[in-house]
PDB file of N, CA and C in Angstrom:
ATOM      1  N   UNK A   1      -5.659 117.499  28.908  1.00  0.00           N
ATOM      2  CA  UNK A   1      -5.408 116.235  28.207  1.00  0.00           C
ATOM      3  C   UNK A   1      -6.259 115.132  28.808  1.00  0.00           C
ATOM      4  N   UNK A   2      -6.668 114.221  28.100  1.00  0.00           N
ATOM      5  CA  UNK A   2      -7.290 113.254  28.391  1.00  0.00           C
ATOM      6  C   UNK A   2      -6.466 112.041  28.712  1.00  0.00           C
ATOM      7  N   UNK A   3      -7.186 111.917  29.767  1.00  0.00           N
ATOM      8  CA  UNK A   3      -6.458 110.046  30.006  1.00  0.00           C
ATOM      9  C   UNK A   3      -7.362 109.015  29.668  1.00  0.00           C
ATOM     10  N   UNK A   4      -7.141 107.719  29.029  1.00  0.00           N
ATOM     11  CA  UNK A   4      -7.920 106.750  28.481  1.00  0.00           C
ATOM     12  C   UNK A   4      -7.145 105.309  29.510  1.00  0.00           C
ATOM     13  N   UNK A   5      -8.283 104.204  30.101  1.00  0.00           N
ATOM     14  CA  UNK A   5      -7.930 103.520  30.423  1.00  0.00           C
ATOM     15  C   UNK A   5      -8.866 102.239  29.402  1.00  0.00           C
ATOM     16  N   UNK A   6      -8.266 101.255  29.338  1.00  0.00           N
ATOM     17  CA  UNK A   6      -8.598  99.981  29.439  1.00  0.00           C
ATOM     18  C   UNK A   6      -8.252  98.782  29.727  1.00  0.00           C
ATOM     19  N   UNK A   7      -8.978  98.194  30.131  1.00  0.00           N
ATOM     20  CA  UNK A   7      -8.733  96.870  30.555  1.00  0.00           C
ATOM     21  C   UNK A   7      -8.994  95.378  29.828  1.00  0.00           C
ATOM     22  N   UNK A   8      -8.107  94.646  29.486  1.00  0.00           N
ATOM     23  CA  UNK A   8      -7.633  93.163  28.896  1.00  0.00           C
ATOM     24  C   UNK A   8      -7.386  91.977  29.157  1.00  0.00           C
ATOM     25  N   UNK A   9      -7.520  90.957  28.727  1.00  0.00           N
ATOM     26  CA  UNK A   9      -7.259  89.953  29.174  1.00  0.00           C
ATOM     27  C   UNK A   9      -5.879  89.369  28.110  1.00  0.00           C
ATOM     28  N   UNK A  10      -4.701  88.793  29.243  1.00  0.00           N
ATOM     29  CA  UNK A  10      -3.925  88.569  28.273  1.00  0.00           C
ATOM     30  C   UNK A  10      -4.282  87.245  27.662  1.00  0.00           C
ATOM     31  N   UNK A  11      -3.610  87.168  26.155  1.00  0.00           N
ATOM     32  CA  UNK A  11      -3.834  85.999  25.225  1.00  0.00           C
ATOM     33  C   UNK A  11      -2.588  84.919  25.080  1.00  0.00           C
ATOM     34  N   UNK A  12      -1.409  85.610  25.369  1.00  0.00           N
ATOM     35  CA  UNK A  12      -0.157  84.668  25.422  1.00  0.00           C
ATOM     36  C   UNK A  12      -0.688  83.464  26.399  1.00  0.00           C
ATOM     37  N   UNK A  13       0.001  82.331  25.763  1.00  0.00           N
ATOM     38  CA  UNK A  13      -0.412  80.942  26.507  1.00  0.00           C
ATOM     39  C   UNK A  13       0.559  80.649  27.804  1.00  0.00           C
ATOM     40  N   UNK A  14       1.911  81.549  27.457  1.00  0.00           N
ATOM     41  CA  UNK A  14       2.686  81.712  28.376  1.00  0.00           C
ATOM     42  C   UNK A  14       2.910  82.900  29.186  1.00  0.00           C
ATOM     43  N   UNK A  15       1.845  83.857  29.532  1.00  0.00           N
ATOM     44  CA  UNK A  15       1.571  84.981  29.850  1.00  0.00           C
ATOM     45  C   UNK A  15       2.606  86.019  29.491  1.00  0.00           C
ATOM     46  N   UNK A  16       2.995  87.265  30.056  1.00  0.00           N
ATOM     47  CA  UNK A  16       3.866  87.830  29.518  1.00  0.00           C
ATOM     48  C   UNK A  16       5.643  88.018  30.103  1.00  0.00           C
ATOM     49  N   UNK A  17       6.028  87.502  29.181  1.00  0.00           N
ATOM     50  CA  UNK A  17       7.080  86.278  29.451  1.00  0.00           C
ATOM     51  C   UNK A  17       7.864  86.987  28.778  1.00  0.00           C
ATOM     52  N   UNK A  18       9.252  87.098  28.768  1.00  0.00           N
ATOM     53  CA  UNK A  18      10.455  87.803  28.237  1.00  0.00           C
ATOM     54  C   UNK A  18      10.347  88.429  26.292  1.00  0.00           C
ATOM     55  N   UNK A  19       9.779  87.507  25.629  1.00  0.00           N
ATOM     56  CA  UNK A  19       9.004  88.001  24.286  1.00  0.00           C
ATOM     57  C   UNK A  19       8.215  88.531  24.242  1.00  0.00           C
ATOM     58  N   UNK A  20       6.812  88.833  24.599  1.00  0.00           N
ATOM     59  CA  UNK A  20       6.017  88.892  24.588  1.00  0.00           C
ATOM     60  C   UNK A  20       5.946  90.436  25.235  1.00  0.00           C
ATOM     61  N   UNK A  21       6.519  90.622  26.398  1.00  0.00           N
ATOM     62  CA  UNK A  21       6.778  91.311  27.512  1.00  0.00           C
ATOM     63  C   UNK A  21       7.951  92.399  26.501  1.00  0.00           C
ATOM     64  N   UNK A  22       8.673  92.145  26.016  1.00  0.00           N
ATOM     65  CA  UNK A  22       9.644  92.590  25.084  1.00  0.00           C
ATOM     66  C   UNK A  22       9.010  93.722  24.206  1.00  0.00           C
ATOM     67  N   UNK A  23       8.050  92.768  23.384  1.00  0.00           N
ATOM     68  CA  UNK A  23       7.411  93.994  22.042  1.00  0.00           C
ATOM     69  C   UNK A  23       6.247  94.950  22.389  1.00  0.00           C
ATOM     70  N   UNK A  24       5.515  94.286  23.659  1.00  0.00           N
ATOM     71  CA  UNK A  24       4.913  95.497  24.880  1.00  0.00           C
ATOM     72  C   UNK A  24       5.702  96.523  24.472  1.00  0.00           C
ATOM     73  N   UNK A  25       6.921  96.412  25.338  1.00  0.00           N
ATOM     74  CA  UNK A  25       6.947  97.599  26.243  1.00  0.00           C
ATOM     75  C   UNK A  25       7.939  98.925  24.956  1.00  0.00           C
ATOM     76  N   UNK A  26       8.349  97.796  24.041  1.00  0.00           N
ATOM     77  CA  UNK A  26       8.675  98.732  22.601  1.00  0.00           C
ATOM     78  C   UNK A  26       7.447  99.714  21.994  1.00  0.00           C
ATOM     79  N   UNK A  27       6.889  98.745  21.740  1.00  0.00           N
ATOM     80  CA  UNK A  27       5.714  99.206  21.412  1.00  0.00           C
ATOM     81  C   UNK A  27       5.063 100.613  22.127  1.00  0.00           C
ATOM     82  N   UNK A  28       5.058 100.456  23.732  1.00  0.00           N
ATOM     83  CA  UNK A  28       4.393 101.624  24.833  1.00  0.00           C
ATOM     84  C   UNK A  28       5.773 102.823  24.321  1.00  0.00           C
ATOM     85  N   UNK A  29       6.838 102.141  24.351  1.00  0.00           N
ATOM     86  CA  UNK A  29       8.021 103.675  24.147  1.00  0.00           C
ATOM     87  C   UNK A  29       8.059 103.616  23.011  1.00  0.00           C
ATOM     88  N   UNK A  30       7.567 103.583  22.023  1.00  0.00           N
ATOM     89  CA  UNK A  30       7.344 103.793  20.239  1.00  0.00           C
ATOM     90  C   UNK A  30       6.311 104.811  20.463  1.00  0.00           C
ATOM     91  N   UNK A  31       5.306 105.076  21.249  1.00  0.00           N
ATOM     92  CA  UNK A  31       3.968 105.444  21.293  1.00  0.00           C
ATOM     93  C   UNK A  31       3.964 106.829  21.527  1.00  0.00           C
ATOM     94  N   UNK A  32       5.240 107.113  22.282  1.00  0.00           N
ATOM     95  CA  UNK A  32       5.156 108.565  22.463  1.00  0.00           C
ATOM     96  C   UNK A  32       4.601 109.501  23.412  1.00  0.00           C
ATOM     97  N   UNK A  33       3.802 108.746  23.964  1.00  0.00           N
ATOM     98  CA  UNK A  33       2.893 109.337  25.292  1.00  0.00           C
ATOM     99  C   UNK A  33       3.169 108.189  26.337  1.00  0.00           C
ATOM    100  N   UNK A  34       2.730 108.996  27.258  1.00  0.00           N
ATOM    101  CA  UNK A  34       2.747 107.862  28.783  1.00  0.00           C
ATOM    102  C   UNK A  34       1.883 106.593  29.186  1.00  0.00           C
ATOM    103  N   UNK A  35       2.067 105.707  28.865  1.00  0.00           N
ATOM    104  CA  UNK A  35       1.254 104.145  28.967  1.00  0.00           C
ATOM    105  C   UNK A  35       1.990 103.953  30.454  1.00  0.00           C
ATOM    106  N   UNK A  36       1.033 103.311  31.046  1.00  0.00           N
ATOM    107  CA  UNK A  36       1.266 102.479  32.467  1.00  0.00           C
ATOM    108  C   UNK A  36       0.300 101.203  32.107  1.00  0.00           C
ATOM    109  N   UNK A  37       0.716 100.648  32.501  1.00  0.00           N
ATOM    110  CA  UNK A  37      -0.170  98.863  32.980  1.00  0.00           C
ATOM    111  C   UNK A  37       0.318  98.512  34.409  1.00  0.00           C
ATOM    112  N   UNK A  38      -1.211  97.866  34.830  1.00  0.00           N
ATOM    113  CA  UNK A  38      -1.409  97.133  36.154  1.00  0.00           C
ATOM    114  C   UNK A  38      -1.949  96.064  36.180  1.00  0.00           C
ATOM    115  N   UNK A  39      -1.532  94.704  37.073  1.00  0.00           N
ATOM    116  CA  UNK A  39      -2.252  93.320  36.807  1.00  0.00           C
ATOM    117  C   UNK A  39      -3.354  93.879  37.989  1.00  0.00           C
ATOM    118  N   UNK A  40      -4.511  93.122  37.821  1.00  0.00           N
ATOM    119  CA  UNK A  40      -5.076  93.355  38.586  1.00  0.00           C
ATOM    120  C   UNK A  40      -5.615  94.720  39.477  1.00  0.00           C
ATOM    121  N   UNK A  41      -5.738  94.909  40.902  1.00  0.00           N
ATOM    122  CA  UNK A  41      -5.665  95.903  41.242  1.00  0.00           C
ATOM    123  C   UNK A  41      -4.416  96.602  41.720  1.00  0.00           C
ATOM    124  N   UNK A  42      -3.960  96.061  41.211  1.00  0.00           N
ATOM    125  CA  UNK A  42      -2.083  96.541  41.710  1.00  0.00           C
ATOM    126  C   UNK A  42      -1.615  97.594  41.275  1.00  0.00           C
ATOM    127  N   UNK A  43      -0.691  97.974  41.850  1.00  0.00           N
ATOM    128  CA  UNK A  43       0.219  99.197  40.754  1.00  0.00           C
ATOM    129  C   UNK A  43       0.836  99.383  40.136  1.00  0.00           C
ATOM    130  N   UNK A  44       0.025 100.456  39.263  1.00  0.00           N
ATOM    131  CA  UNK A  44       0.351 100.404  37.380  1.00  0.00           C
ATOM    132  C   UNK A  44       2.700 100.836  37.358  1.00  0.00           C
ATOM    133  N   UNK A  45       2.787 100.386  36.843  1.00  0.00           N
ATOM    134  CA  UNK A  45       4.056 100.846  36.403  1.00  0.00           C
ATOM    135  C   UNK A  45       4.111 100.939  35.099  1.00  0.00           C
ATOM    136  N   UNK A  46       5.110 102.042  34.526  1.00  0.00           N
ATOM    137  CA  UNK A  46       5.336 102.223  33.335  1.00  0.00           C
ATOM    138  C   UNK A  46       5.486 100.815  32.308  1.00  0.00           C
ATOM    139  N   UNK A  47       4.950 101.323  31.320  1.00  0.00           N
ATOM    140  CA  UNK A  47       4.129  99.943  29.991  1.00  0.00           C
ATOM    141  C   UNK A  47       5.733  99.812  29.540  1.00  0.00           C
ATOM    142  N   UNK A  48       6.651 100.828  29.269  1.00  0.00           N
ATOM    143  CA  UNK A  48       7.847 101.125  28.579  1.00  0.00           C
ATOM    144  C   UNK A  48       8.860 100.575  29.361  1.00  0.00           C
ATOM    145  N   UNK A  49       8.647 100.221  30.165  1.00  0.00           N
ATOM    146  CA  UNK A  49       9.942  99.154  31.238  1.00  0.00           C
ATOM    147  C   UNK A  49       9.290  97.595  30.784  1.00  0.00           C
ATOM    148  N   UNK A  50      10.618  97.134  30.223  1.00  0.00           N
ATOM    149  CA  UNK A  50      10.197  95.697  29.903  1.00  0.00           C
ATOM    150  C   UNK A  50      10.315  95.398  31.612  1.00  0.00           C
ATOM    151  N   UNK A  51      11.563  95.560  32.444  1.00  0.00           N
ATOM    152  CA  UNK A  51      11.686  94.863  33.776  1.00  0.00           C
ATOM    153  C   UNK A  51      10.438  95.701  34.676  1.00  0.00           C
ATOM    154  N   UNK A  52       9.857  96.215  34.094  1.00  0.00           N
ATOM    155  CA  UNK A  52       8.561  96.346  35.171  1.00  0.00           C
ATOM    156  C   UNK A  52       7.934  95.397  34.610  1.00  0.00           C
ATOM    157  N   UNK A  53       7.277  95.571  33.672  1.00  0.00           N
ATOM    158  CA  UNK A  53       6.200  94.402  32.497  1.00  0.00           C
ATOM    159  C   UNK A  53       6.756  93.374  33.234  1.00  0.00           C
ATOM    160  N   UNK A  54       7.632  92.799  33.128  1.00  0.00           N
ATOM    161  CA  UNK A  54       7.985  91.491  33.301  1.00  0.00           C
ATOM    162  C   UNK A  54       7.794  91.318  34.927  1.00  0.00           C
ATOM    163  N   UNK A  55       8.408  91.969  35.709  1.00  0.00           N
ATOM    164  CA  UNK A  55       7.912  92.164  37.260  1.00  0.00           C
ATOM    165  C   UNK A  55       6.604  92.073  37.668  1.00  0.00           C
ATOM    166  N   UNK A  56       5.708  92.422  36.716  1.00  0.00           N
ATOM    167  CA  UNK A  56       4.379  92.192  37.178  1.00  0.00           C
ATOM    168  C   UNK A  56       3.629  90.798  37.297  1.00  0.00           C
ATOM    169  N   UNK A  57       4.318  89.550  36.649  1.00  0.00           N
ATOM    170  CA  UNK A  57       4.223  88.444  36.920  1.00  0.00           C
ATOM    171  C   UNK A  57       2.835  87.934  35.602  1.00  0.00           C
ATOM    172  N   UNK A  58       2.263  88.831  34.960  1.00  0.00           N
ATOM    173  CA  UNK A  58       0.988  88.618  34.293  1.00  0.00           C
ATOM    174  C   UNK A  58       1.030  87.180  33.811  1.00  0.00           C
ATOM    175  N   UNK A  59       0.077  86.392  33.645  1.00  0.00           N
ATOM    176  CA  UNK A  59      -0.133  85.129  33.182  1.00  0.00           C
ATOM    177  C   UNK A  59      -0.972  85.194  32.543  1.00  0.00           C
ATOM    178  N   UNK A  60      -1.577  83.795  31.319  1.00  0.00           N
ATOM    179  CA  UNK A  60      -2.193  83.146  30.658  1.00  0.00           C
ATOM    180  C   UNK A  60      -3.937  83.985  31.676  1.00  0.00           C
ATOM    181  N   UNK A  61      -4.881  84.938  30.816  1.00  0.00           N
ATOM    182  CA  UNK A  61      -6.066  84.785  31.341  1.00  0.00           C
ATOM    183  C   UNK A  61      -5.842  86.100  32.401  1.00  0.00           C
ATOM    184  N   UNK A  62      -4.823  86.578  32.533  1.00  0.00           N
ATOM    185  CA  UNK A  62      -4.737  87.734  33.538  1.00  0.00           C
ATOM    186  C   UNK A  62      -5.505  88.417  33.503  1.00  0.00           C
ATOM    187  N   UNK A  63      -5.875  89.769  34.158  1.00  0.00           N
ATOM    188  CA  UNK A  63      -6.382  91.040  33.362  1.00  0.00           C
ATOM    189  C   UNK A  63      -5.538  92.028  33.889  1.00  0.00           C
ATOM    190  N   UNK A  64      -5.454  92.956  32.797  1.00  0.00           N
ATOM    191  CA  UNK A  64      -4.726  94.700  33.189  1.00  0.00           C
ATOM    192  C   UNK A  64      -5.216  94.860  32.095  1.00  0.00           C
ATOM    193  N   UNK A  65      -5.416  96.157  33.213  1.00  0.00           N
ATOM    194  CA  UNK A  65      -5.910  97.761  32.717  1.00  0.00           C
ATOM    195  C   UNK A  65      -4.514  98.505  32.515  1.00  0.00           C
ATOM    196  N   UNK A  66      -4.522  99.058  31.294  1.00  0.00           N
ATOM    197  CA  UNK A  66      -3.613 100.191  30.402  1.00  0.00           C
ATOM    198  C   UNK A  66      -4.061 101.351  30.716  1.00  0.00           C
ATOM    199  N   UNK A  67      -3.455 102.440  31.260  1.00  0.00           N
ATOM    200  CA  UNK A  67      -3.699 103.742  31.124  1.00  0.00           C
ATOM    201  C   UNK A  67      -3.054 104.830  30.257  1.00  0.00           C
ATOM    202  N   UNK A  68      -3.633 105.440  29.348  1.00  0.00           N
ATOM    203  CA  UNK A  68      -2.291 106.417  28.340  1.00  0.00           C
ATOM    204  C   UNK A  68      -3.089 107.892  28.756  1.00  0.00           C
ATOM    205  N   UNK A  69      -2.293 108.633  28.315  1.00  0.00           N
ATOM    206  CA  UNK A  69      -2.412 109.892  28.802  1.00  0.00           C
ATOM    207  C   UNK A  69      -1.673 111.012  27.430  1.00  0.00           C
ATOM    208  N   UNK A  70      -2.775 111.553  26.540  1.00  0.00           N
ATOM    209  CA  UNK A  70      -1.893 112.691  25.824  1.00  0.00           C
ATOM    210  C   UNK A  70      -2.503 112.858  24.105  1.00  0.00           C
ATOM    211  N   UNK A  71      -2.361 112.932  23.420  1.00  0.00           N
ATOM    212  CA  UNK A  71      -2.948 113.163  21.807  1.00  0.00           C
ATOM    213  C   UNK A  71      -2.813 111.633  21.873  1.00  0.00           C
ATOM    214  N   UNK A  72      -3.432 111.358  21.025  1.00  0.00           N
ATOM    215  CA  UNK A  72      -3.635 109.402  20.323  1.00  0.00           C
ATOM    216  C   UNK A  72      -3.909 108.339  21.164  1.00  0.00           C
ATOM    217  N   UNK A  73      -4.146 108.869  22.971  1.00  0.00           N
ATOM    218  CA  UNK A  73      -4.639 107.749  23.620  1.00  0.00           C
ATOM    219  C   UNK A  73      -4.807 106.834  23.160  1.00  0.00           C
ATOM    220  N   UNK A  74      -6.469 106.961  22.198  1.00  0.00           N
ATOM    221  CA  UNK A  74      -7.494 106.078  22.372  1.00  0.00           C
ATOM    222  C   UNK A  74      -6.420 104.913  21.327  1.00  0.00           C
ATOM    223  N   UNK A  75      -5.804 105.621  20.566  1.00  0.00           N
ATOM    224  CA  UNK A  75      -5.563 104.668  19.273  1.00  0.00           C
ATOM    225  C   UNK A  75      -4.306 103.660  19.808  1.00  0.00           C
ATOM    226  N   UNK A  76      -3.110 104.214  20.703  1.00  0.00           N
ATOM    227  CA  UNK A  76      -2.542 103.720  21.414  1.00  0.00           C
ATOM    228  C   UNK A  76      -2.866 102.095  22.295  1.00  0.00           C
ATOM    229  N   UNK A  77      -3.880 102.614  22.693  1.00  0.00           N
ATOM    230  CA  UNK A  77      -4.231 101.668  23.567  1.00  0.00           C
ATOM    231  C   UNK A  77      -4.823 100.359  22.771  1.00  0.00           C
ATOM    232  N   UNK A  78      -5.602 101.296  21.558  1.00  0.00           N
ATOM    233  CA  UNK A  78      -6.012  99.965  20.463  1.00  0.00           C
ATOM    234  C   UNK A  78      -4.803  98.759  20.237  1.00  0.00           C
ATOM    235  N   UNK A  79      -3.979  99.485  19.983  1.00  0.00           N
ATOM    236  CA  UNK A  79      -2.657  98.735  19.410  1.00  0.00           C
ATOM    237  C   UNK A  79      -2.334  98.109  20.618  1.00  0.00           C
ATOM    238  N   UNK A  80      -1.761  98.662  21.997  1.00  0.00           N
ATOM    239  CA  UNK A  80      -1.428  98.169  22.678  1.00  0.00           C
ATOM    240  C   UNK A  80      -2.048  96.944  23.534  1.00  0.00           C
ATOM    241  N   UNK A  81      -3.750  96.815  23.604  1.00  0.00           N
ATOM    242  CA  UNK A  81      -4.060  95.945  23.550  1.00  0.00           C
ATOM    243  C   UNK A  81      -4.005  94.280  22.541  1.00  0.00           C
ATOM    244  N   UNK A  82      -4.631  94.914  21.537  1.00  0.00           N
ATOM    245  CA  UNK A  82      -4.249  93.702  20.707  1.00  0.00           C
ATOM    246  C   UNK A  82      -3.034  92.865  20.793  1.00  0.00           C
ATOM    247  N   UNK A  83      -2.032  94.123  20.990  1.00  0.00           N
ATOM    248  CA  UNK A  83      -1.097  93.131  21.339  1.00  0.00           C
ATOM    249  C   UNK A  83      -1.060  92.384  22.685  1.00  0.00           C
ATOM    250  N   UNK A  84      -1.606  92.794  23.615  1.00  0.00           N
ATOM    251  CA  UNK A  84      -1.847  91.592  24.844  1.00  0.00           C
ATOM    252  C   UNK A  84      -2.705  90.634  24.338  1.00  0.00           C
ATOM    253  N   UNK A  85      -3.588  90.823  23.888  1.00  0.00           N
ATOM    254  CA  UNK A  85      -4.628  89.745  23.452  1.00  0.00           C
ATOM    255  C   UNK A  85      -4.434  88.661  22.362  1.00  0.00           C
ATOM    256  N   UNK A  86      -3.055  88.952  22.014  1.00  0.00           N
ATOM    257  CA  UNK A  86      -2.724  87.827  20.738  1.00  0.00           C
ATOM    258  C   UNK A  86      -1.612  87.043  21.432  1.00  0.00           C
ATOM    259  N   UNK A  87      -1.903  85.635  21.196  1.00  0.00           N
ATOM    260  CA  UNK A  87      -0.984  84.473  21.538  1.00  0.00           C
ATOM    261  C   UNK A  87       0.349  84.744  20.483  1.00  0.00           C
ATOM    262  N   UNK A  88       1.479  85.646  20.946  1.00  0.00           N
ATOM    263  CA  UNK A  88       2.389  85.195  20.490  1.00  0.00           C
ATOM    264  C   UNK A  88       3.103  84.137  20.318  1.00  0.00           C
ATOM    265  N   UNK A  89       2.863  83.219  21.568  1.00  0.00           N
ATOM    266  CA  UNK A  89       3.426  82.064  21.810  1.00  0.00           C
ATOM    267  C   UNK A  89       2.772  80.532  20.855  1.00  0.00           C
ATOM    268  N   UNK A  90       1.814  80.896  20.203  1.00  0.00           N
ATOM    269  CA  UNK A  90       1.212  79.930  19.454  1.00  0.00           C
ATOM    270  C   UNK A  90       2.274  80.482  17.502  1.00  0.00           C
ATOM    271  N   UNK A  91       2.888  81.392  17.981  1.00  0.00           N
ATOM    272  CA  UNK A  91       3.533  81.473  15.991  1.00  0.00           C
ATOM    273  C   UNK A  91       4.337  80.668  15.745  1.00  0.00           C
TER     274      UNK A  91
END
């Protein structure tokens, strides 16, 4: 199996913050395969724990790298980015 990483910059104005941080980590356990995210060079914890997501402190301009692992990586990660990269906080 292949593992796919990429790396993002978040777009929320309020980084990833209890909403935001919320439809993440639905989204990573909707997905079906194993997503991790890491701020920085730190360590990745599961994408599917909102209280990790949210533990990681990410802000406005951050970057993390997503790692998925399994059939649909690449497409996974499509989705799962965009959604870091869109200002929820501006709807």
């Amino acid at each position: 199996m292949s593992t796919v990483s990429r790396t993002v910059r978040i777009g929320s104005s309020h980084g990833l913050h209890a909403r935001p941080a919320k439809l993440f980590a639905q989204a990573a356990k909707d997905a079906g395969i194993p997503v991790t995210i890491a701020k920085g060079d730190g360590k990745p914890v599961n994408a599917a724990s909102i209280l990790g997501v949210i533990a990681l402190g990410v802000e406005t301009g951050d970057e993390v790298t997503l790692t998925a692992e399994g059939d649909g990586a690449e497409g996974v990660l499509d989705a799962l980015a965009e959604l870091l990269t869109t200002d929820h906080d501006a709807e």
